[in-house]
Every structure is written in structure tokens, then in C-alpha cells.
PDB file of N, CA and C in Angstrom:
ATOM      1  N   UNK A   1    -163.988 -37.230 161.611  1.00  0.00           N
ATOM      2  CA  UNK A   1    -163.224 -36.529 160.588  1.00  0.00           C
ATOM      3  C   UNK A   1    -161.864 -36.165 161.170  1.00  0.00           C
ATOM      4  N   UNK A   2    -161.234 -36.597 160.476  1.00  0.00           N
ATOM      5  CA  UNK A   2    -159.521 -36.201 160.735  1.00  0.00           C
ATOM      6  C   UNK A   2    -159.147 -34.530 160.769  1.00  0.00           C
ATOM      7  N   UNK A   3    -157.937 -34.132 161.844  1.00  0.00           N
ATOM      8  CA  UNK A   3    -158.156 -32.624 161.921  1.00  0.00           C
ATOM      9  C   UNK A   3    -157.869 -32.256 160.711  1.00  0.00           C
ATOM     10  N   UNK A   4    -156.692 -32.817 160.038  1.00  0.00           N
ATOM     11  CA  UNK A   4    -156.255 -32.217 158.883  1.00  0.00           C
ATOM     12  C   UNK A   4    -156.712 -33.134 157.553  1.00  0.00           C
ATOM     13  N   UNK A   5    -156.702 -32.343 156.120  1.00  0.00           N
ATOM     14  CA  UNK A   5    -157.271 -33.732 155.368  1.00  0.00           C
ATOM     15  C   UNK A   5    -156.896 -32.666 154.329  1.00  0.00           C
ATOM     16  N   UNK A   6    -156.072 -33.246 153.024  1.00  0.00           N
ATOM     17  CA  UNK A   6    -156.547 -32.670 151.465  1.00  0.00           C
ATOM     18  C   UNK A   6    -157.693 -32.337 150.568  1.00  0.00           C
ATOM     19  N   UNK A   7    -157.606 -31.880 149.709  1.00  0.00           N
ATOM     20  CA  UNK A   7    -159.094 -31.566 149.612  1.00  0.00           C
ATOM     21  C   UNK A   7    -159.341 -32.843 148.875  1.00  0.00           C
ATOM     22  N   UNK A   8    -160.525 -33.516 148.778  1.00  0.00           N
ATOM     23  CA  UNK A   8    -161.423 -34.557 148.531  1.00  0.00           C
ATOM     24  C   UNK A   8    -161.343 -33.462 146.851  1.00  0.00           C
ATOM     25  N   UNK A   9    -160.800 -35.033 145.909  1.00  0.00           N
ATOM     26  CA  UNK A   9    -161.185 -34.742 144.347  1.00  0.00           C
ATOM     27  C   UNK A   9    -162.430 -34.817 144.356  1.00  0.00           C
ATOM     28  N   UNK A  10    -163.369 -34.891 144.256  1.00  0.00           N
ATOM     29  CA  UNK A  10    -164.934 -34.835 144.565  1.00  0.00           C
ATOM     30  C   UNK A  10    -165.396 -33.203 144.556  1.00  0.00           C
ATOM     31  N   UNK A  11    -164.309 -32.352 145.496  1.00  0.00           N
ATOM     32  CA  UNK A  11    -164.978 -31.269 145.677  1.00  0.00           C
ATOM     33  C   UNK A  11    -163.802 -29.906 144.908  1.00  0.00           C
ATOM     34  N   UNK A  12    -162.676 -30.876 144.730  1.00  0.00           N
ATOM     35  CA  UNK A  12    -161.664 -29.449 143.898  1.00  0.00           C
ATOM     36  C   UNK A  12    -161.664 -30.057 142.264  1.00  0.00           C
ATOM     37  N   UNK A  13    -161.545 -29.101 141.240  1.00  0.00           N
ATOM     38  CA  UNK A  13    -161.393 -29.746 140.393  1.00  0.00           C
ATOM     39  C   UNK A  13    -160.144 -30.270 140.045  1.00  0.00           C
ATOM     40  N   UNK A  14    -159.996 -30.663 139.002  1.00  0.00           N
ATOM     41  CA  UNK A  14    -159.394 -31.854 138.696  1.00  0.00           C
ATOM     42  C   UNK A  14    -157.433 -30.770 138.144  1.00  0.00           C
ATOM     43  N   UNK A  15    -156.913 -31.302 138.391  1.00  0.00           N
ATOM     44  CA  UNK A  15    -155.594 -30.328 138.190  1.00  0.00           C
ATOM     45  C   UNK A  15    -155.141 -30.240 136.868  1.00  0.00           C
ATOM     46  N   UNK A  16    -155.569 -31.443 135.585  1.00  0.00           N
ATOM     47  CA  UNK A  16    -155.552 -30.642 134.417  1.00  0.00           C
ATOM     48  C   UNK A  16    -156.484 -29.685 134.254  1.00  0.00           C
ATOM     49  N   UNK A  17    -157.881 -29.135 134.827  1.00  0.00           N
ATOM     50  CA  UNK A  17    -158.635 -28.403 134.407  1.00  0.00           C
ATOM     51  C   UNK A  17    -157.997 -26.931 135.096  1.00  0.00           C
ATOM     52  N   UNK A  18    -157.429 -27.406 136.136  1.00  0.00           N
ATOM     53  CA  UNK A  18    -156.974 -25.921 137.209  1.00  0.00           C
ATOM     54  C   UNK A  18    -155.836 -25.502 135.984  1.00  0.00           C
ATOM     55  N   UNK A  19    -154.948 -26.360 135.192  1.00  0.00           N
ATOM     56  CA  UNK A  19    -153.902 -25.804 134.292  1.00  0.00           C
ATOM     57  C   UNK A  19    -154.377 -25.264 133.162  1.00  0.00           C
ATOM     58  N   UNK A  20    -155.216 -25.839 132.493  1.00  0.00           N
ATOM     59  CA  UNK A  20    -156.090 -25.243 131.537  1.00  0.00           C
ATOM     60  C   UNK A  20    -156.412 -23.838 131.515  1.00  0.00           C
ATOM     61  N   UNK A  21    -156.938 -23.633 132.864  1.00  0.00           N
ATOM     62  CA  UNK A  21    -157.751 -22.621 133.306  1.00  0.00           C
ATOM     63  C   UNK A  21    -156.830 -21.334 133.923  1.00  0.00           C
ATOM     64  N   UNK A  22    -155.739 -21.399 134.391  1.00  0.00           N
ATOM     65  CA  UNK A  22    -155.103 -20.587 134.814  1.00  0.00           C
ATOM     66  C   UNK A  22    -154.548 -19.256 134.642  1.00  0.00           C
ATOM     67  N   UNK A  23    -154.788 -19.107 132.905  1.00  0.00           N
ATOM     68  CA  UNK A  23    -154.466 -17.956 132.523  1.00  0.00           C
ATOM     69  C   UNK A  23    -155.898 -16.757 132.465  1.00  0.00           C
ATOM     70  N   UNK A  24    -156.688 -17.348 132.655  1.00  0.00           N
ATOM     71  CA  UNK A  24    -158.392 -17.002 133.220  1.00  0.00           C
ATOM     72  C   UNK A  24    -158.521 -16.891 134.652  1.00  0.00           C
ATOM     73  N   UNK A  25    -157.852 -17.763 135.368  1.00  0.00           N
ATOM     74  CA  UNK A  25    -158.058 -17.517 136.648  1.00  0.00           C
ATOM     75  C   UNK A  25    -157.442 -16.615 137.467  1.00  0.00           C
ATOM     76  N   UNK A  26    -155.941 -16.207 136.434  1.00  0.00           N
ATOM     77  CA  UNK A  26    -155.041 -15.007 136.685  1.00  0.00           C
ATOM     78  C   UNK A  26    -156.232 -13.493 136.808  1.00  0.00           C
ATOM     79  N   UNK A  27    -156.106 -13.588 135.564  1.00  0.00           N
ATOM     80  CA  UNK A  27    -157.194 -12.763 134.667  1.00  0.00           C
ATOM     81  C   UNK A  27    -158.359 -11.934 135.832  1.00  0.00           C
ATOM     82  N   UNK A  28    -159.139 -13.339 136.044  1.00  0.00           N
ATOM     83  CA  UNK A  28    -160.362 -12.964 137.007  1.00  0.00           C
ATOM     84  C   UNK A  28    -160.160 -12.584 138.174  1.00  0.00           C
ATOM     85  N   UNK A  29    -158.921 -13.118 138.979  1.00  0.00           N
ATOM     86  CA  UNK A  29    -158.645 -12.691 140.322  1.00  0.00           C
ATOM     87  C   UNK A  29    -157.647 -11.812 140.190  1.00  0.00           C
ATOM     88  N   UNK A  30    -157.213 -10.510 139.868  1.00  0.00           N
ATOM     89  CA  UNK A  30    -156.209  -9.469 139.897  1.00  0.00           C
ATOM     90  C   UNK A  30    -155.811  -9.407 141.506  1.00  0.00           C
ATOM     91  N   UNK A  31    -154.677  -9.489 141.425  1.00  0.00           N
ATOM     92  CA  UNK A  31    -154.104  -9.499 142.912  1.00  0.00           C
ATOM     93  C   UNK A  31    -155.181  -7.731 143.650  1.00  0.00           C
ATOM     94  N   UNK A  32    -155.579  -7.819 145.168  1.00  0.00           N
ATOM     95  CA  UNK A  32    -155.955  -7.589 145.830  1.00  0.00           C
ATOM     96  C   UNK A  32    -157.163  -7.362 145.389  1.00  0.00           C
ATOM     97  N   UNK A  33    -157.906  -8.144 144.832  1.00  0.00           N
ATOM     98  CA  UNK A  33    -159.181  -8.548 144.829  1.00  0.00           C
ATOM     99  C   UNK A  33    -159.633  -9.159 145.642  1.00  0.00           C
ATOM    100  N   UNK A  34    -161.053  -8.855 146.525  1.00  0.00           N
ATOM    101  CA  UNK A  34    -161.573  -9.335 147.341  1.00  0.00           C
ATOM    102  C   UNK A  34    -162.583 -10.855 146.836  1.00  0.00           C
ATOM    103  N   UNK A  35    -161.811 -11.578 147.734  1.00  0.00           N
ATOM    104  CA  UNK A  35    -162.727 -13.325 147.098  1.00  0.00           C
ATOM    105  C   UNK A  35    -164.012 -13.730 148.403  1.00  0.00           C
ATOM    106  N   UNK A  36    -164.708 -14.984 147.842  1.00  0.00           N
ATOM    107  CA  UNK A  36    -164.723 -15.639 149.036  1.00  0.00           C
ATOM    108  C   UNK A  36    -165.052 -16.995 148.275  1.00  0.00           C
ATOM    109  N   UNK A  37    -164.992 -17.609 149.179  1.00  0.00           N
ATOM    110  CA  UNK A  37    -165.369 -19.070 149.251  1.00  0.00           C
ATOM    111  C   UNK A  37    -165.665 -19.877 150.452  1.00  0.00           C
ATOM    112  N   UNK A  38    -165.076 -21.085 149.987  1.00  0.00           N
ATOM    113  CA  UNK A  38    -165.361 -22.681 151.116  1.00  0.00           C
ATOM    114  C   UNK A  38    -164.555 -23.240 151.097  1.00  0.00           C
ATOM    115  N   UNK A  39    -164.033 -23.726 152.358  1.00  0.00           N
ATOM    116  CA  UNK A  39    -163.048 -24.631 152.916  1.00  0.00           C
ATOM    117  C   UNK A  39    -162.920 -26.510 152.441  1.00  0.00           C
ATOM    118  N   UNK A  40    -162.157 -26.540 151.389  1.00  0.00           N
ATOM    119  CA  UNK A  40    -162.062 -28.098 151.348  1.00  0.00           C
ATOM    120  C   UNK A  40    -161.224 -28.579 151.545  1.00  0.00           C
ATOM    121  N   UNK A  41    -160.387 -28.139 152.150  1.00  0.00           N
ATOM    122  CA  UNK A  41    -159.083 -28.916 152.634  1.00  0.00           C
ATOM    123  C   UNK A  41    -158.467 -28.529 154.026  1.00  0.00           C
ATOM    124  N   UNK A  42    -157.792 -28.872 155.022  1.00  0.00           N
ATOM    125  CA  UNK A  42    -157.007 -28.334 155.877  1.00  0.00           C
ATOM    126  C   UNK A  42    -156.304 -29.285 156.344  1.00  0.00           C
ATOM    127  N   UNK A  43    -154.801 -27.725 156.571  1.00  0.00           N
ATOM    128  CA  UNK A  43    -153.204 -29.070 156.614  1.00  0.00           C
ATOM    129  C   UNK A  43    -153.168 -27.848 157.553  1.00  0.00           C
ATOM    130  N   UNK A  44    -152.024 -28.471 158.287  1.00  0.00           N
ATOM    131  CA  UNK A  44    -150.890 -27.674 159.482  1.00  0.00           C
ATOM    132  C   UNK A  44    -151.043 -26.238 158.893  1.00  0.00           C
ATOM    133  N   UNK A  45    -150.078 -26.386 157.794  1.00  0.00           N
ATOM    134  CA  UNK A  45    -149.606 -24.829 156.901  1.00  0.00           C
ATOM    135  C   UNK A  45    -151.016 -23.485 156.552  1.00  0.00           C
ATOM    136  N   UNK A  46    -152.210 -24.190 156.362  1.00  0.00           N
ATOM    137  CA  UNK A  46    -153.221 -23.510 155.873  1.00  0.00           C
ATOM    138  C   UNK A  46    -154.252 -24.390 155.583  1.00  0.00           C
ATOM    139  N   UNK A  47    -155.103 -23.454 154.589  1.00  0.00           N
ATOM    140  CA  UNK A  47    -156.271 -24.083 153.893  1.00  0.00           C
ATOM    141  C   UNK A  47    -156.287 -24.142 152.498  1.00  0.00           C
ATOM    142  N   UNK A  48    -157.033 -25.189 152.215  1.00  0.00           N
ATOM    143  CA  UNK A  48    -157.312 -24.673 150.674  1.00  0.00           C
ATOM    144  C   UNK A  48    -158.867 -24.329 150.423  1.00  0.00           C
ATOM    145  N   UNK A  49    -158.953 -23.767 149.395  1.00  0.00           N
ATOM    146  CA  UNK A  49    -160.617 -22.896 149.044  1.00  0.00           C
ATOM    147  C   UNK A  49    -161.358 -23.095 147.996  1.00  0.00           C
ATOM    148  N   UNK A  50    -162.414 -23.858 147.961  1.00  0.00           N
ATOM    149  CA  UNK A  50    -162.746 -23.036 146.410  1.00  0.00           C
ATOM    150  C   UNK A  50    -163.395 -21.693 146.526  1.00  0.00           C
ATOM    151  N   UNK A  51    -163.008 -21.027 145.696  1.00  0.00           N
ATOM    152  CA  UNK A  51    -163.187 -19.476 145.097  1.00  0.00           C
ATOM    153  C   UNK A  51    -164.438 -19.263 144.450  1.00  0.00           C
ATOM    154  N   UNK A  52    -165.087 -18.535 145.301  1.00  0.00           N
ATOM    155  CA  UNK A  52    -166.779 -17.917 144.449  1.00  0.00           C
ATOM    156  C   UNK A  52    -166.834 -17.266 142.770  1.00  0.00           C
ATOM    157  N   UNK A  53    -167.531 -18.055 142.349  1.00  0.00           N
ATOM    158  CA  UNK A  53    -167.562 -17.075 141.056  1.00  0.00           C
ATOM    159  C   UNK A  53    -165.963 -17.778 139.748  1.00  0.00           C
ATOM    160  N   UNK A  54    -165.160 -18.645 140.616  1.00  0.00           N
ATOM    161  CA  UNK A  54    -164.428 -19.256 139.883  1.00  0.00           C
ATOM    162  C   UNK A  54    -164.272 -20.152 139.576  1.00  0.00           C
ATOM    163  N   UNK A  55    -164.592 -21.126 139.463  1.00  0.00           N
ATOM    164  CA  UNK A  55    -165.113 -22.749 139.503  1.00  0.00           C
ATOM    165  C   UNK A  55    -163.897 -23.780 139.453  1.00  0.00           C
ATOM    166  N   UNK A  56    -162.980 -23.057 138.378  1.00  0.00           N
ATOM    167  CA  UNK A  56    -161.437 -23.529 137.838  1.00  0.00           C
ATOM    168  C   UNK A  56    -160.168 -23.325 138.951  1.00  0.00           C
ATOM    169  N   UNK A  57    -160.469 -22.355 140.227  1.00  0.00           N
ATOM    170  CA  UNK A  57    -159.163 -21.797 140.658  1.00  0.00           C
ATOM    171  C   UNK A  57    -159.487 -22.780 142.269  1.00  0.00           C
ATOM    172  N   UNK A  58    -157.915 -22.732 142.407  1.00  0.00           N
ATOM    173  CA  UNK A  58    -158.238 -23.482 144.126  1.00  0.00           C
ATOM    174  C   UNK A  58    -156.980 -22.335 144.750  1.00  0.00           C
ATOM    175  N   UNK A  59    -157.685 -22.091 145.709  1.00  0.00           N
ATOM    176  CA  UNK A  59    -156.959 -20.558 146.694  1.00  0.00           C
ATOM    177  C   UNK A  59    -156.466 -21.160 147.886  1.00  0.00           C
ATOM    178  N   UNK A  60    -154.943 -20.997 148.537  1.00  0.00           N
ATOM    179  CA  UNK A  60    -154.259 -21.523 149.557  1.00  0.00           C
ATOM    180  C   UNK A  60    -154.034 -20.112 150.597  1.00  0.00           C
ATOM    181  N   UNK A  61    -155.030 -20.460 151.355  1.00  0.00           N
ATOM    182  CA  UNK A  61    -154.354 -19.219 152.849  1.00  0.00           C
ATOM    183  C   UNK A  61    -153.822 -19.768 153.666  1.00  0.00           C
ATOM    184  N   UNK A  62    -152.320 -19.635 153.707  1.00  0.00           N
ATOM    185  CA  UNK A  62    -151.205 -20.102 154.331  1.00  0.00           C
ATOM    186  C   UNK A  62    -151.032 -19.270 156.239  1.00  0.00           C
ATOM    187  N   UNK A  63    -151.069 -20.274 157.414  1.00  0.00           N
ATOM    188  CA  UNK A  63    -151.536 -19.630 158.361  1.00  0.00           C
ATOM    189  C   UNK A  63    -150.081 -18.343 158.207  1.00  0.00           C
ATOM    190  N   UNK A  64    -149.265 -18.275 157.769  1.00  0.00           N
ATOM    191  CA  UNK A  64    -148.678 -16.620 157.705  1.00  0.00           C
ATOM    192  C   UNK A  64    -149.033 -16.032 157.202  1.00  0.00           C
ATOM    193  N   UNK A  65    -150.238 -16.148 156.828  1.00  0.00           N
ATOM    194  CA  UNK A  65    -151.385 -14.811 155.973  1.00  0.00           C
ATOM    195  C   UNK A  65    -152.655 -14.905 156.777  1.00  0.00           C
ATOM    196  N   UNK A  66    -152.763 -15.389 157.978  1.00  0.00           N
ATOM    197  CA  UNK A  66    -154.023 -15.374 158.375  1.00  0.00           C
ATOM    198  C   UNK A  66    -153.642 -14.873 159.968  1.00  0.00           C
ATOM    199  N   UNK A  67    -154.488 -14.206 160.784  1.00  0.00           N
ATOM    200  CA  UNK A  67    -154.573 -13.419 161.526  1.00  0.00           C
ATOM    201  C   UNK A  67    -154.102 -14.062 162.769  1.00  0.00           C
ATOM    202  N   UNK A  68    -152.998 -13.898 163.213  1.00  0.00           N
ATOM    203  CA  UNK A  68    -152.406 -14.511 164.365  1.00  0.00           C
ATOM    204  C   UNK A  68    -153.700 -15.229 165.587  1.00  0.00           C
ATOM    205  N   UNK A  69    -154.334 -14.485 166.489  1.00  0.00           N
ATOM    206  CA  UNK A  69    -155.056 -14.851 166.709  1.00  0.00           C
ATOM    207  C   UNK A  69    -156.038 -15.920 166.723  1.00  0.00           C
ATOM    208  N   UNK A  70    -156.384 -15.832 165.155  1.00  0.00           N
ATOM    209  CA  UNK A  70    -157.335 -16.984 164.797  1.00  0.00           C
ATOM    210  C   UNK A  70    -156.646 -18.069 164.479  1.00  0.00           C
ATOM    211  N   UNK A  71    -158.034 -18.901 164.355  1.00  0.00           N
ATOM    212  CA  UNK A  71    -157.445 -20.484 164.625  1.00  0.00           C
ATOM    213  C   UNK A  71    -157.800 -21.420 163.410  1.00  0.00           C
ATOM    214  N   UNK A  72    -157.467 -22.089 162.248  1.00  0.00           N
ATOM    215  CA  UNK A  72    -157.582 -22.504 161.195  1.00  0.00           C
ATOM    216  C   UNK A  72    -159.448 -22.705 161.050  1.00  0.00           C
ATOM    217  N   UNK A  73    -160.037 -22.122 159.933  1.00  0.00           N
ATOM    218  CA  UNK A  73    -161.283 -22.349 159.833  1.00  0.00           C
ATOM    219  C   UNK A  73    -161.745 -23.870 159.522  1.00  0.00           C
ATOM    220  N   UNK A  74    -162.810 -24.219 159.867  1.00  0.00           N
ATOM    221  CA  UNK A  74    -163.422 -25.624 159.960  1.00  0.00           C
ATOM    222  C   UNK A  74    -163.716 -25.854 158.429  1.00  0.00           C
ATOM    223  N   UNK A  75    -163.565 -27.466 157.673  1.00  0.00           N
ATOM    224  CA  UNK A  75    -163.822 -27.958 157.132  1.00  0.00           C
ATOM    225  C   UNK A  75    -165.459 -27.490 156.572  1.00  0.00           C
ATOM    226  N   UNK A  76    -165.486 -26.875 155.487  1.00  0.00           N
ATOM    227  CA  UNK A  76    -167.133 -26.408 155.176  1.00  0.00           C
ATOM    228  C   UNK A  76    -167.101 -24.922 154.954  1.00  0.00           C
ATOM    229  N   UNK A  77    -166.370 -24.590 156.107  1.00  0.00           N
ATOM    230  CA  UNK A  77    -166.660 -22.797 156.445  1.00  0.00           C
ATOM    231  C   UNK A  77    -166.364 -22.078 155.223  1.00  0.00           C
ATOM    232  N   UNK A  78    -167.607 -21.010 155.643  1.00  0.00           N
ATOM    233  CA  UNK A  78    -167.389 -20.070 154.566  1.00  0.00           C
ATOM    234  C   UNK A  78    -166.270 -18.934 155.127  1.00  0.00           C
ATOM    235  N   UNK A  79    -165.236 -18.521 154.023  1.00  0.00           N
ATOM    236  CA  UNK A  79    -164.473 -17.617 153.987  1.00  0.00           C
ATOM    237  C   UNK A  79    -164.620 -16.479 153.186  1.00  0.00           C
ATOM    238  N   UNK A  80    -163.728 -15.498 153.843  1.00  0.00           N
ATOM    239  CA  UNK A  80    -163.323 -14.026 152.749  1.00  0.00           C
ATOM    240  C   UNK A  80    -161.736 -14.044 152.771  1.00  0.00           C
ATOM    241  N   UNK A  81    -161.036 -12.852 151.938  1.00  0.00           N
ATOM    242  CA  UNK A  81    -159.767 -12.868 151.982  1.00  0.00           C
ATOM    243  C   UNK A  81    -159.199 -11.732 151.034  1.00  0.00           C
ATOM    244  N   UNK A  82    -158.061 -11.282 150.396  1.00  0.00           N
ATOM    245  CA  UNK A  82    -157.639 -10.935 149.557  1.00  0.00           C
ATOM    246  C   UNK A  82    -156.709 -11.798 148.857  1.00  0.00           C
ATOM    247  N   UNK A  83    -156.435 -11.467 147.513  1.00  0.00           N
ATOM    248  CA  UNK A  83    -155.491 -12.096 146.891  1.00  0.00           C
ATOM    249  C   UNK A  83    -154.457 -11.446 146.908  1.00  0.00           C
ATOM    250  N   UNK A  84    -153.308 -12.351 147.266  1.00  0.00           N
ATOM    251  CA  UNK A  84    -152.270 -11.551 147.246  1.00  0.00           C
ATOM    252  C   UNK A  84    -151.048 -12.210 146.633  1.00  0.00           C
ATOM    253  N   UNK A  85    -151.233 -13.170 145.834  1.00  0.00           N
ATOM    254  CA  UNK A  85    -150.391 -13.790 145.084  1.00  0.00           C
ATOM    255  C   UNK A  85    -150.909 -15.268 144.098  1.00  0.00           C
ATOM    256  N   UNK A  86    -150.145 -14.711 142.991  1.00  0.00           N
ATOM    257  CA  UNK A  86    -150.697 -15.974 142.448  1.00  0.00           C
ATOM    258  C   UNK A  86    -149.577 -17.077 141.830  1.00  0.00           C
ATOM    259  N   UNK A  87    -149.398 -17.979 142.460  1.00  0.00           N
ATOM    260  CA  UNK A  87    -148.565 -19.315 142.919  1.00  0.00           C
ATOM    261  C   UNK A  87    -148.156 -19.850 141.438  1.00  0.00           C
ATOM    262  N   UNK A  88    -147.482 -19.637 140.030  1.00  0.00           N
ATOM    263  CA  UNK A  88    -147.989 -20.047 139.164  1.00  0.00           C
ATOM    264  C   UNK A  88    -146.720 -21.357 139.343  1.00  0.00           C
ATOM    265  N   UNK A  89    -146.242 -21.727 139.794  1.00  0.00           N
ATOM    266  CA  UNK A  89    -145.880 -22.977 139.607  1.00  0.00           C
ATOM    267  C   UNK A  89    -146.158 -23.687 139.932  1.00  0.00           C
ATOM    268  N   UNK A  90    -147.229 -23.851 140.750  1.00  0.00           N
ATOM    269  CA  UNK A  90    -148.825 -25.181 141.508  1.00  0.00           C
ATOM    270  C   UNK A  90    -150.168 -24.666 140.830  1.00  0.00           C
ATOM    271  N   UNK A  91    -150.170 -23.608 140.292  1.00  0.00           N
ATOM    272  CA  UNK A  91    -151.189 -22.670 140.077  1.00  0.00           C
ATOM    273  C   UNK A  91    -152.361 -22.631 141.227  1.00  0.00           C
ATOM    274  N   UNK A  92    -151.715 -21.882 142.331  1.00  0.00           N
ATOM    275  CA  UNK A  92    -152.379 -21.792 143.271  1.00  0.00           C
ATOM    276  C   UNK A  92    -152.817 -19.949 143.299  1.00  0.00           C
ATOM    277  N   UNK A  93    -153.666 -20.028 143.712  1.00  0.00           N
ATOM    278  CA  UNK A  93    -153.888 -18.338 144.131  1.00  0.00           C
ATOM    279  C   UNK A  93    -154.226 -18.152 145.888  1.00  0.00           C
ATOM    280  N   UNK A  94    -153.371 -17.166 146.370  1.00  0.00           N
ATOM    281  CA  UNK A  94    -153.046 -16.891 147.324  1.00  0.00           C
ATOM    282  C   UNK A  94    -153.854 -16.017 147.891  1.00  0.00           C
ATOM    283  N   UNK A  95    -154.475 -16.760 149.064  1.00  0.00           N
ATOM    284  CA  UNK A  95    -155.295 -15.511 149.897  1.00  0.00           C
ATOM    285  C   UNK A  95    -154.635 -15.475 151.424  1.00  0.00           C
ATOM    286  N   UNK A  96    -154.983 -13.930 151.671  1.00  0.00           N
ATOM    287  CA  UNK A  96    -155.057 -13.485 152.811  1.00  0.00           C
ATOM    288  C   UNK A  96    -156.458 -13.347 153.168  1.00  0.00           C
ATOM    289  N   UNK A  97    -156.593 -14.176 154.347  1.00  0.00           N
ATOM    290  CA  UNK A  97    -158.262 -14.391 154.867  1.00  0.00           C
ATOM    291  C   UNK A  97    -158.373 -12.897 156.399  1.00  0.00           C
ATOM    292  N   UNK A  98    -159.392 -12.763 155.808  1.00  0.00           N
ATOM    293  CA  UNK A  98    -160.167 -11.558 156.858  1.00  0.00           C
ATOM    294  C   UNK A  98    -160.980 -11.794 157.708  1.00  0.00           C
ATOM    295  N   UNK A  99    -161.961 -12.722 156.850  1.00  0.00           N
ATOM    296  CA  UNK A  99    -163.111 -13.221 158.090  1.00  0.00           C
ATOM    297  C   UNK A  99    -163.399 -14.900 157.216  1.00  0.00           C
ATOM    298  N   UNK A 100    -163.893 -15.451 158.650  1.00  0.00           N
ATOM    299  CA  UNK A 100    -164.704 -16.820 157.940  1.00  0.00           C
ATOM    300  C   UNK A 100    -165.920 -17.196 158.820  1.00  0.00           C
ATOM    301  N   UNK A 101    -166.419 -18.155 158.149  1.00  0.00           N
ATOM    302  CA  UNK A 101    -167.965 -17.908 158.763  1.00  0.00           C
ATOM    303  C   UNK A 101    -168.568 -17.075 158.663  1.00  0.00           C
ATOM    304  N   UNK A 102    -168.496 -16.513 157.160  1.00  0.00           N
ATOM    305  CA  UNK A 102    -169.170 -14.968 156.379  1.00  0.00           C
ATOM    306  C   UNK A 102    -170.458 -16.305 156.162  1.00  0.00           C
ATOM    307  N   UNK A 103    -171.419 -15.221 155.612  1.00  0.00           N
ATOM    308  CA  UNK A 103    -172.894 -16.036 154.746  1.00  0.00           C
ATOM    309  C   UNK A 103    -172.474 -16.157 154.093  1.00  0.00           C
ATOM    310  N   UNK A 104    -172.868 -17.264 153.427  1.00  0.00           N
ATOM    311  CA  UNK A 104    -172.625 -17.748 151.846  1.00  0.00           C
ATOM    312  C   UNK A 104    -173.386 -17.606 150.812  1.00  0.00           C
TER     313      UNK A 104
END
């Protein structure tokens, strides 16, 4: 497996459904709401997530929101985070990650 990789359409949905869905996915995730999810993507910049409980939203923790220290979470891993922005011109929702390798 390659270090870095996009997320596999297989496992994010499909980006007319993420547009569809966005004014719901605003809705459900109110900025500093606590999320979690799973890792399906990883680039240089961050990760991407799918979001528990949201099926429609894909969440980007950009490594300047993630804890100096740590080191980009593995392909699979389960995450936590806050929201702290929501991206509406990719319709991305923005986390700040806390821990990963929470239970799922």
C-alpha cells in the first residue's frame, strides 16, 4: 500500500451525493461538535474521514489541526476530533483530531 492514497470511491460517497447532502451535513455537525470516524484517505496535507453517524459528509484533518507531535493516522484507523469548520466550497467538514485508534 502506497504511503499516501485518495480515498477509494468504493469507500467515500459519491460527490453528487456529498452536494445533495450538505445542507444536512451542516445541520448535523454544528461546529465544535465532537465526531469520530475512519480513515480513507491520506495525503502529505492530512486525512480524509468518514464521519460516524453521517454517511453523506467526508471530514478533512489538515496536519495544522492535528497535534504536532503525532504522526498522520494509518489507513483504517479509527479517529476522534472536533469540528471546526465547514469547507463549503469542496463541502468538506473540518476536523481537529484529538485521538486515533479510539474503539470503534
Amino acid at each position: 500500500m502506497a504511503e499516501f492514497s485518495w480515498p477509494d470511491r468504493s469507500q467515500a460517497p459519491a460527490a453528487d451525493t456529498v452536494e445533495r447532502n450538505w445542507f444536512a451535513t451542516v445541520s448535523a455537525l454544528p461546529l465544535g461538535s465532537h465526531v469520530s470516524g475512519r480513515v480513507i484517505g491520506r495525503q502529505p496535507f492530512g486525512i480524509f474521514l468518514l464521519i460516524d453517524g453521517v454517511p453523506n459528509a467526508v471530514g478533512l484533518a489538515e496536519i495544522t489541526a492535528m497535534p504536532h507531535h503525532m504522526e498522520l493516522p494509518a489507513m483504517g484507523a479509527a479517529v476522534a476530533g472536533e469540528v471546526i469548520w465547514h469547507a463549503d466550497h469542496n463541502r468538506q467538514v473540518k476536523i481537529r483530531l484529538d485521538a486515533w485508534n479510539v474503539p470503534s
